[in-house]
Protein backbone atom coordinates (compact mmCIF):
# COMPACT_ATOMS: atom_id res chain seq x y z
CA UNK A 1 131.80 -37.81 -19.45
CA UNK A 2 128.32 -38.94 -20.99
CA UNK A 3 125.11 -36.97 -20.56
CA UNK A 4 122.94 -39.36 -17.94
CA UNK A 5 119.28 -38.75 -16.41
CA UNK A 6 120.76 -37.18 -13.84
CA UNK A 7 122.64 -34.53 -15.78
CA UNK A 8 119.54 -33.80 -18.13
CA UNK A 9 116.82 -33.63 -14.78
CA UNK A 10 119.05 -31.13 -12.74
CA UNK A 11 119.39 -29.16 -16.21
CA UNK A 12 115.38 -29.17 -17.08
CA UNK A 13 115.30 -27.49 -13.50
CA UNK A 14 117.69 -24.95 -13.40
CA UNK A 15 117.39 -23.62 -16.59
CA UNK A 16 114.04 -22.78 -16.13
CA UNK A 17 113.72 -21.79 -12.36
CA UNK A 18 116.17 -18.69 -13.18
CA UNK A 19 116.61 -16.22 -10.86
CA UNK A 20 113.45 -13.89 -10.18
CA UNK A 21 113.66 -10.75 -12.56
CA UNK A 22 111.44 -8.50 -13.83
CA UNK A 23 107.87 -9.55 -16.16
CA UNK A 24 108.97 -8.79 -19.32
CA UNK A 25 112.72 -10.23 -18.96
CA UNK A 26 110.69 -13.27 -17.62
CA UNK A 27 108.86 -13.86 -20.30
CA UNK A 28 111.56 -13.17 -22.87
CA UNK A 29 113.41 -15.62 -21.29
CA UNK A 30 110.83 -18.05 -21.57
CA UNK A 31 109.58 -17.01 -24.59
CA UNK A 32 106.09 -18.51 -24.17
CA UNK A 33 103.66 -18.31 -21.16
CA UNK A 34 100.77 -21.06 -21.30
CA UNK A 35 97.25 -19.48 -20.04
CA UNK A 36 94.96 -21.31 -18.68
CA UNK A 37 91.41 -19.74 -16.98
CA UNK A 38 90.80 -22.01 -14.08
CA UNK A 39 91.76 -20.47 -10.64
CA UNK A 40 92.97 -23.04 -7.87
CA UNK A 41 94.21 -21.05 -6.43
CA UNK A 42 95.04 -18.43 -9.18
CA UNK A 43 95.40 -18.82 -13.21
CA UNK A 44 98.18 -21.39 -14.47
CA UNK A 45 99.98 -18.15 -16.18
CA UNK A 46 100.27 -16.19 -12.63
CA UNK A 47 101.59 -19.54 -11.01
CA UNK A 48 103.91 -20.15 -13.83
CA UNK A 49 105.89 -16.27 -13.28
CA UNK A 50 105.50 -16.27 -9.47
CA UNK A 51 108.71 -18.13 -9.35
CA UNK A 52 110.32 -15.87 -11.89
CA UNK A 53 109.32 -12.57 -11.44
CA UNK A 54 110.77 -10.62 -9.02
CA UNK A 55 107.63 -9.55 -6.25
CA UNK A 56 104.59 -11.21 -8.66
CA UNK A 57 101.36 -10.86 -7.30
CA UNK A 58 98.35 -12.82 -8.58
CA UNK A 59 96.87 -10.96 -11.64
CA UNK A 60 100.34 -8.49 -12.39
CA UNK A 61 100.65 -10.02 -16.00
CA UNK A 62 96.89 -9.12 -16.65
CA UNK A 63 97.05 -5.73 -15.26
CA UNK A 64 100.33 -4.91 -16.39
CA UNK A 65 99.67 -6.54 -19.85
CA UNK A 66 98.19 -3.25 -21.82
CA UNK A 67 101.89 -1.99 -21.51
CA UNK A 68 104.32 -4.47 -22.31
CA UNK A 69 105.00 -5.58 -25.35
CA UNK A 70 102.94 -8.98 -25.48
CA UNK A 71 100.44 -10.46 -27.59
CA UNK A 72 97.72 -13.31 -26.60
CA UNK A 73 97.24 -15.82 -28.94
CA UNK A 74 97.53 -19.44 -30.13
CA UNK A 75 101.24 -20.82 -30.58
CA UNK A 76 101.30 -24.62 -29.49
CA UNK A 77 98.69 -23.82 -26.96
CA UNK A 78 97.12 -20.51 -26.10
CA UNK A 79 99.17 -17.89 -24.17
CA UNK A 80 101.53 -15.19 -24.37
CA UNK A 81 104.49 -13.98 -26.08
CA UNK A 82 106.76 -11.47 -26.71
CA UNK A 83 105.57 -9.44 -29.55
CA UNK A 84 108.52 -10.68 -31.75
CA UNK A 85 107.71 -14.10 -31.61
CA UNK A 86 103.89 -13.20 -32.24
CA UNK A 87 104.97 -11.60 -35.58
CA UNK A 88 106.82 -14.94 -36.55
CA UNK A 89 103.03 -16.88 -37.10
CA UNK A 90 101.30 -13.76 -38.99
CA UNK A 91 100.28 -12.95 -41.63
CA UNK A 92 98.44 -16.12 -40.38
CA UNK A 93 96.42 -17.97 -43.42
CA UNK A 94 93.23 -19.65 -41.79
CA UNK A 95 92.45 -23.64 -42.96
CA UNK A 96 89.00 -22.33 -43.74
CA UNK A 97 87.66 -19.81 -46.18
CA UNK A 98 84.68 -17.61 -45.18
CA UNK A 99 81.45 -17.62 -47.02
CA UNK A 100 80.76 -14.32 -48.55
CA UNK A 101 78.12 -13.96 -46.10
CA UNK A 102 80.70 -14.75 -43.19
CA UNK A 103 83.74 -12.35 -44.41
CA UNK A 104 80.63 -9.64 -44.65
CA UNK A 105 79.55 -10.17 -41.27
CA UNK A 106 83.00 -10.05 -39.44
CA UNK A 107 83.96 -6.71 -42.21
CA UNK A 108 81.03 -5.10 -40.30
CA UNK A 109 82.18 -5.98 -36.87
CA UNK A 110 86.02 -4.85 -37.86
CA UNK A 111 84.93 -1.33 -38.28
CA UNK A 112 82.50 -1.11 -35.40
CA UNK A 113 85.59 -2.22 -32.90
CA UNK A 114 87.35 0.49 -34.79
CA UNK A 115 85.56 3.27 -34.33
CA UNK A 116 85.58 2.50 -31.06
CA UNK A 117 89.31 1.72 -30.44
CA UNK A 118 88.63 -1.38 -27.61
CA UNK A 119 85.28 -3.43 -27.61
CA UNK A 120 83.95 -6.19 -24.79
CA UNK A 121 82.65 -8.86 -26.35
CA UNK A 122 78.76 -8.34 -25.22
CA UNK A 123 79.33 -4.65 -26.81
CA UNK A 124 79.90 -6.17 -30.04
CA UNK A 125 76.77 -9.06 -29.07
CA UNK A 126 74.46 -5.91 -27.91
CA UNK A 127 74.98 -4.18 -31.18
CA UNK A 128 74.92 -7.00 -33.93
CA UNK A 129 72.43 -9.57 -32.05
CA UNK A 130 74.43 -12.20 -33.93
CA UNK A 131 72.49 -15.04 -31.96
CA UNK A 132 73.83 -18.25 -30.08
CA UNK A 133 75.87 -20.82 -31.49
CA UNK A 134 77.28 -24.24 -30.45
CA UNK A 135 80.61 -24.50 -28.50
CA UNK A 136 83.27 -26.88 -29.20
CA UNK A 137 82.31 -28.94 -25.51
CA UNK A 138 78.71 -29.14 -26.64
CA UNK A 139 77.16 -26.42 -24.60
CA UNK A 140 75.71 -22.38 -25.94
CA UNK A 141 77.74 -19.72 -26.61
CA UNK A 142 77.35 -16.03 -28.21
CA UNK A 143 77.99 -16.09 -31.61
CA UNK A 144 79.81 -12.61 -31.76
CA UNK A 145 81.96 -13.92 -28.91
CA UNK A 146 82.87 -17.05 -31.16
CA UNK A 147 83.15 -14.25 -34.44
CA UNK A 148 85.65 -12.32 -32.11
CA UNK A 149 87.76 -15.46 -31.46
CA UNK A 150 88.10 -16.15 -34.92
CA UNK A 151 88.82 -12.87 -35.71
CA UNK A 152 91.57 -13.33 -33.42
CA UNK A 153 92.77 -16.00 -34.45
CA UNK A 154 92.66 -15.12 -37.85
CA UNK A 155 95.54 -11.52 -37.17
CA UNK A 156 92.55 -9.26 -37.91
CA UNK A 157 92.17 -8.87 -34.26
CA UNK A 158 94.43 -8.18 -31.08
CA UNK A 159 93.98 -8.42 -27.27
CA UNK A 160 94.10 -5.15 -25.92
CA UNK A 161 93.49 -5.85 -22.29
CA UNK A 162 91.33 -7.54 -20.25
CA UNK A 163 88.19 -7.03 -18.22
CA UNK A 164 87.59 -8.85 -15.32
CA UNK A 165 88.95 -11.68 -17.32
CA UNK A 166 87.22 -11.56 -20.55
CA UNK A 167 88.92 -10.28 -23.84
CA UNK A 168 88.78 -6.96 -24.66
CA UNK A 169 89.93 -6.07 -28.57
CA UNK A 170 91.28 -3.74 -30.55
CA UNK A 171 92.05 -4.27 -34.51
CA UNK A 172 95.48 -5.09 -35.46
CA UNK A 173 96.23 -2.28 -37.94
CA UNK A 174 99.30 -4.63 -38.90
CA UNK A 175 97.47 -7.56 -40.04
CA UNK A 176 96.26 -6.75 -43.34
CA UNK A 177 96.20 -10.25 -45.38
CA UNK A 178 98.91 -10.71 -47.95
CA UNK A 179 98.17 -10.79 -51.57
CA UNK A 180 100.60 -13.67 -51.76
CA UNK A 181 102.34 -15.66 -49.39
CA UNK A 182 105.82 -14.99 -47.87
CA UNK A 183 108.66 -16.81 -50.19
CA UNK A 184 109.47 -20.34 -49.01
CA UNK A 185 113.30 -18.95 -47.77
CA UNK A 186 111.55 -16.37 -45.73
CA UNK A 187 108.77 -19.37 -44.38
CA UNK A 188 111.50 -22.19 -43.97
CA UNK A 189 113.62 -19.16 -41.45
CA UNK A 190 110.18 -18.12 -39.34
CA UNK A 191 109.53 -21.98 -39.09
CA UNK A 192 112.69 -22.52 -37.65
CA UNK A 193 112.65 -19.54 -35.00
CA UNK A 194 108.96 -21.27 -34.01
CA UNK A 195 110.97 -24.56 -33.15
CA UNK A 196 113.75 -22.62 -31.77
CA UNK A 197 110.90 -20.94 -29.34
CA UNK A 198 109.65 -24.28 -28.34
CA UNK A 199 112.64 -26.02 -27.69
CA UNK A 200 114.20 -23.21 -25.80
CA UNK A 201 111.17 -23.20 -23.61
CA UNK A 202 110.58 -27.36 -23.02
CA UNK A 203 113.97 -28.32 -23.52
CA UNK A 204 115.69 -31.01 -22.60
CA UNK A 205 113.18 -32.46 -25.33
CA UNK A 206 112.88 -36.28 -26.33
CA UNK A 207 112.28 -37.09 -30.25
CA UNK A 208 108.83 -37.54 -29.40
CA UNK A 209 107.84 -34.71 -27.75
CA UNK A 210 110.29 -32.15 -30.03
CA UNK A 211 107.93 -34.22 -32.95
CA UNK A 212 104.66 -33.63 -31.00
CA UNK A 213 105.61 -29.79 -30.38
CA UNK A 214 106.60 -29.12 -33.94
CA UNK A 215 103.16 -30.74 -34.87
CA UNK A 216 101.39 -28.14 -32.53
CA UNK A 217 102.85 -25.55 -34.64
CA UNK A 218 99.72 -26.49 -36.89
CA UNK A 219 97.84 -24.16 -34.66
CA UNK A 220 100.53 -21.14 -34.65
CA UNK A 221 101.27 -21.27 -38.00
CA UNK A 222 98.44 -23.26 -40.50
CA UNK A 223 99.99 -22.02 -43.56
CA UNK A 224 103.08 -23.78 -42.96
CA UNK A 225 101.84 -26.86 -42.18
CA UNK A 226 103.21 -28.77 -44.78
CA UNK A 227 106.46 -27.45 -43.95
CA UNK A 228 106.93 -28.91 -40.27
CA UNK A 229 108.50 -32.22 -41.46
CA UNK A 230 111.60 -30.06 -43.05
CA UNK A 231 111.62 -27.88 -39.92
CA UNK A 232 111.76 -30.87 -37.61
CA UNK A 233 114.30 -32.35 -39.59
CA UNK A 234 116.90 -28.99 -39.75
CA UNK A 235 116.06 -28.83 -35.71
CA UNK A 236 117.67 -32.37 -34.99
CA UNK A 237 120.37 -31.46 -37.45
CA UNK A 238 121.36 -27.77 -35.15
CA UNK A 239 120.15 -28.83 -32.04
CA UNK A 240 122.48 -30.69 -29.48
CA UNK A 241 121.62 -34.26 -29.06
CA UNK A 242 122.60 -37.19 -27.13
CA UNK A 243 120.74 -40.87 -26.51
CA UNK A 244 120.12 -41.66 -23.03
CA UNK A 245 118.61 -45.02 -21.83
CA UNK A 246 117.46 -45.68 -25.24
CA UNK A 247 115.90 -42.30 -25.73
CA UNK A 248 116.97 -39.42 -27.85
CA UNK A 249 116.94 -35.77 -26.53
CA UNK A 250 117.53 -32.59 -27.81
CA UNK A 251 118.43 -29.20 -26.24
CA UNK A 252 120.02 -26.01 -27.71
CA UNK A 253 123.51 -26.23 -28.81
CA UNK A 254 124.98 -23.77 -26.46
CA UNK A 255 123.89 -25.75 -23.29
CA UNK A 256 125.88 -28.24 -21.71
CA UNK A 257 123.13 -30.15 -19.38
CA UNK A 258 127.04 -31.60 -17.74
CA UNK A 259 128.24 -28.21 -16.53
CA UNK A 260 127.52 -27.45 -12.89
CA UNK A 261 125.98 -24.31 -13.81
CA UNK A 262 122.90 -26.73 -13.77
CA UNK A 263 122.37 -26.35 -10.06
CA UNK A 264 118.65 -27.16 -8.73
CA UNK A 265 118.44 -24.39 -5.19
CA UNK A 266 116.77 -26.31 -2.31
CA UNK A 267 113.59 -24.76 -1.99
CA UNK A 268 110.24 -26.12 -2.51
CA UNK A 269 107.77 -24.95 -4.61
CA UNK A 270 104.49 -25.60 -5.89
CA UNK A 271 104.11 -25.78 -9.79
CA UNK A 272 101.41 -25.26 -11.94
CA UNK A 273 100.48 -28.36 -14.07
CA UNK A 274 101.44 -25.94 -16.97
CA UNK A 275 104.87 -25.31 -15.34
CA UNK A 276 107.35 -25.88 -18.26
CA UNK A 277 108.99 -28.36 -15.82
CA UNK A 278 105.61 -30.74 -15.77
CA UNK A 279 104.01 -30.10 -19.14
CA UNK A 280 106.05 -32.99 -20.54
CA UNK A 281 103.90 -36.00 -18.65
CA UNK A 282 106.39 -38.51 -20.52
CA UNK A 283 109.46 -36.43 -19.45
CA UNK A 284 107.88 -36.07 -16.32
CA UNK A 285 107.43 -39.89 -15.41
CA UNK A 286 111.11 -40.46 -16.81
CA UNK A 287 112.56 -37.75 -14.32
CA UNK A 288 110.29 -38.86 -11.21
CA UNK A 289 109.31 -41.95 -11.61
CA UNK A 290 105.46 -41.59 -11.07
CA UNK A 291 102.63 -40.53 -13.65
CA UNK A 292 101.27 -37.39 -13.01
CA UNK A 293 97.62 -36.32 -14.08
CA UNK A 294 95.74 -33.14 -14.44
CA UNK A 295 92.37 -34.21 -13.20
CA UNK A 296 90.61 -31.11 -13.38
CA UNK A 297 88.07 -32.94 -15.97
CA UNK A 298 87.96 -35.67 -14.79
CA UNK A 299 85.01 -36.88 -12.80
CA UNK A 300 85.42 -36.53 -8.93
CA UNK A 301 84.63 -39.72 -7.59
CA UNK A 302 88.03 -41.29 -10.57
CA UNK A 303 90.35 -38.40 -9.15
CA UNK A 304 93.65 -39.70 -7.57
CA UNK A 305 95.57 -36.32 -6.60
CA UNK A 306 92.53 -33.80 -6.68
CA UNK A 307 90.49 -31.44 -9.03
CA UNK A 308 94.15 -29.18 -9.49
CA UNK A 309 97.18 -30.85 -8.01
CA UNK A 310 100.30 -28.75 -8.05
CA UNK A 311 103.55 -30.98 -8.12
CA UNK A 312 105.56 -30.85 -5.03
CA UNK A 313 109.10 -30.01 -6.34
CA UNK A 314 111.99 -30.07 -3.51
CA UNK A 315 116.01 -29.51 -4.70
CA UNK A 316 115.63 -31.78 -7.82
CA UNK A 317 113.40 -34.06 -7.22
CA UNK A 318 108.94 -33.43 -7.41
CA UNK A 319 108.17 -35.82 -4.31
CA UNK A 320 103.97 -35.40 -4.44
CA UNK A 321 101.56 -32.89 -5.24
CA UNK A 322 99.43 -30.32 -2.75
CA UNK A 323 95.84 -29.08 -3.37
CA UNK A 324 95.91 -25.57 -2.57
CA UNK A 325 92.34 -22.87 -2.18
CA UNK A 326 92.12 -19.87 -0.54
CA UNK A 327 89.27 -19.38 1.60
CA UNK A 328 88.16 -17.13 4.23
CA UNK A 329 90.89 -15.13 3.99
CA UNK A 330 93.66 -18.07 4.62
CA UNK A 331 95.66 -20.55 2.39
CA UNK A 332 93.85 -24.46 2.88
CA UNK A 333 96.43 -26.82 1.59
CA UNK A 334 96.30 -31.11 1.54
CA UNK A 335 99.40 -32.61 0.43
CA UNK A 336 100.22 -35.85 -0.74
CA UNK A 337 103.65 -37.63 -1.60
CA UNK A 338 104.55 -40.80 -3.51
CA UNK A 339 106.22 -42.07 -0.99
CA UNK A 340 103.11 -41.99 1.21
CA UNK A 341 104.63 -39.83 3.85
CA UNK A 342 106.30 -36.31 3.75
CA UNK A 343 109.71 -36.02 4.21
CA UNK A 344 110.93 -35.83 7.81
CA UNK A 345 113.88 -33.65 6.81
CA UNK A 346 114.22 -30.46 8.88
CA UNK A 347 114.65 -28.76 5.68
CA UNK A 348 112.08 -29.87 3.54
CA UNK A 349 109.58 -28.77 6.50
CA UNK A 350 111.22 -25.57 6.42
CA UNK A 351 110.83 -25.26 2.87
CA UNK A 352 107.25 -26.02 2.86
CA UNK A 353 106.51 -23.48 5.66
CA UNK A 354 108.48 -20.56 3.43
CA UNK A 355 106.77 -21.94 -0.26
CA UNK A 356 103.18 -21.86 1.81
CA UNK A 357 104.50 -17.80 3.30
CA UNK A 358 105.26 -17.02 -0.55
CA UNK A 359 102.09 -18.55 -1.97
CA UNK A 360 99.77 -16.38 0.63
CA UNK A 361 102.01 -13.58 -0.28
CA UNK A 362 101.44 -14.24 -3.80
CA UNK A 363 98.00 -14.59 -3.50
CA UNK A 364 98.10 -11.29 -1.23
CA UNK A 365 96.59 -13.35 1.72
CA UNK A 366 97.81 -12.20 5.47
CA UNK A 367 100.02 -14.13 6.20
């Protein structure tokens, strides 16, 4: 029997929806969670592990983040891993080099977070009065704040925790720079565990977006940049494939998207727009049928769903999207659905009702 639509939809579902276990086996299992700081009605990372984590409550990951081993930091997108894939991307080797002046500056600011052990950002600002510098949207940040992200970014840094949702660091004792770079066996190996990562988080994958994600890996990895084309290239080769409707996809070679292990529950739930299951907007309007937007920046008067519309997903199929805030103390939710109506179903009402009971309890909301 061939692989169809069908077969690779109820797979993309089930595969990731696993059953509700505990935060760290969650994220193992994903192997990547996608962060995100806008709260409608709570952070895109606490939406994303509500439905697969055991008993999550808004804000667990953060609080519960100091002890587990996790890193923050930039993979395809910003978010966080397991501490095993984090060690994949470093040594990290920037596309920039620092002026003398630059390298002095952020030497300086290395030892005075460790002396310290942890530093908040306007510690570091209140000490150095490094000034104000222009932000990548245009507007005025602190420049020890942007120092500390590139610091960050660059291995020489690590999240330790955060405060009231700003980044707290600590150095990363671990990340002294290399006098020369890892040998091209070792790089080729690390670049295909990266891909491995992605595709084991997104998958079933078409060519284009296994391409796209592999092109991300820029950001993870810079120094290997020049090596994605090979690393794409051995993926296809290892992964399992199959052409459906004139597209290729790829998924790892141990699934079978056929079996009937591939079983979408009935429940409905509300996903974040950085849900593994949506993040694919092409894969997305293959599965469903519709084109769904994240419209948080886009003007308000040219929004069609609303400023953070979570897809409506019910058994297999994502029928709409609901607008969810908590205010007052309660849960205010407007729903809309593609077929202009909600479902009459007895059971998709019920659903609702129980998804709306585990959001409030989520959010810790009476219910």
């Amino acid at each position: 029997m061939r692989v169809t639509l069908d077969h690779l939809r109820r797979y993309a579902i089930a595969r990731s929806l696993f059953k509700p276990t505990t935060l760290k086996r969650a994220i193992d299992k994903l192997g990547f969670v996608q962060a995100d700081p806008i709260r409608a009605p709570a952070r895109a990372q606490d939406l994303t592990l509500r439905h697969r984590v055991a008993g999550y409550r808004a804000g667990d990951l953060e609080r519960r983040y100091p002890k587990l081993p996790l890193e923050e930091d930039f993979f395809v997108n910003y978010g966080y891993l397991p501490r095993a894939h984090h060690l994949l991307m470093h040594p990290r080797t920037p596309r920039t080099v620092w002026s003398a002046a630059r390298a002095a500056q952020a030497a300086a600011v290395l030892e005075f977070i460790r002396a310290r052990g942890a530093v908040h950002p306007r510690e570091v600002d209140a000490h150095f009065s490094h000034g104000k510098v222009t932000n990548w949207f245009g507007g005025s940040s602190n420049a020890s704040t942007e120092l500390l992200d590139v610091m960050h970014y660059r291995g020489l840094l690590r999240v330790a925790r955060r405060d009231g949702g700003t980044r707290v660091y600590a150095v990363r004792e671990t990340a002294a720079v290399p006098e020369a770079a890892l040998d091209a066996g070792t790089a080729s190996s690390r670049m295909d565990a990266l891909v491995d990562v992605v595709v084991h988080k997104y998958a079933p994958l078409s060519a284009s977006t296994l391409g796209q994600l592999v092109g991300h890996l820029r950001g993870g990895a810079p120094q290997w940049t020049a090596l994605r084309g090979a690393a794409l290239a051995r993926a296809k080769q290892r992964l399992a494939h199959a052409r459906v409707e004139g597209i290729d996809w790829y998924w790892p070679a141990a699934d079978a998207p056929r079996s009937v292990r591939w079983r979408p529950d009935e429940s409905v739930r509300l996903l974040t727009p950085f849900d593994p299951i949506v993040w694919d907007r092409r894969r997305f309007e293959i599965f469903w049928g519709w084109a769904y937007r994240f419209e948080a920046y886009v003007p308000a008067p040219k929004r069609k769903l609303g400023y953070y519309a979570l897809p409506l997903l019910w058994h297999e199929r994502v029928i709409g999207w609901g607008n969810v805030t908590a205010s007052d103390g309660g849960l205010r939710c407007a729903f809309g659905y593609t077929s202009g109506r909600a479902p009459r179903d007895a059971a998709f009402r019920a659903g609702l009702e129980a998804e709306l009971a585990r959001m409030r309890g989520f959010l810790g909301l009476p219910g």
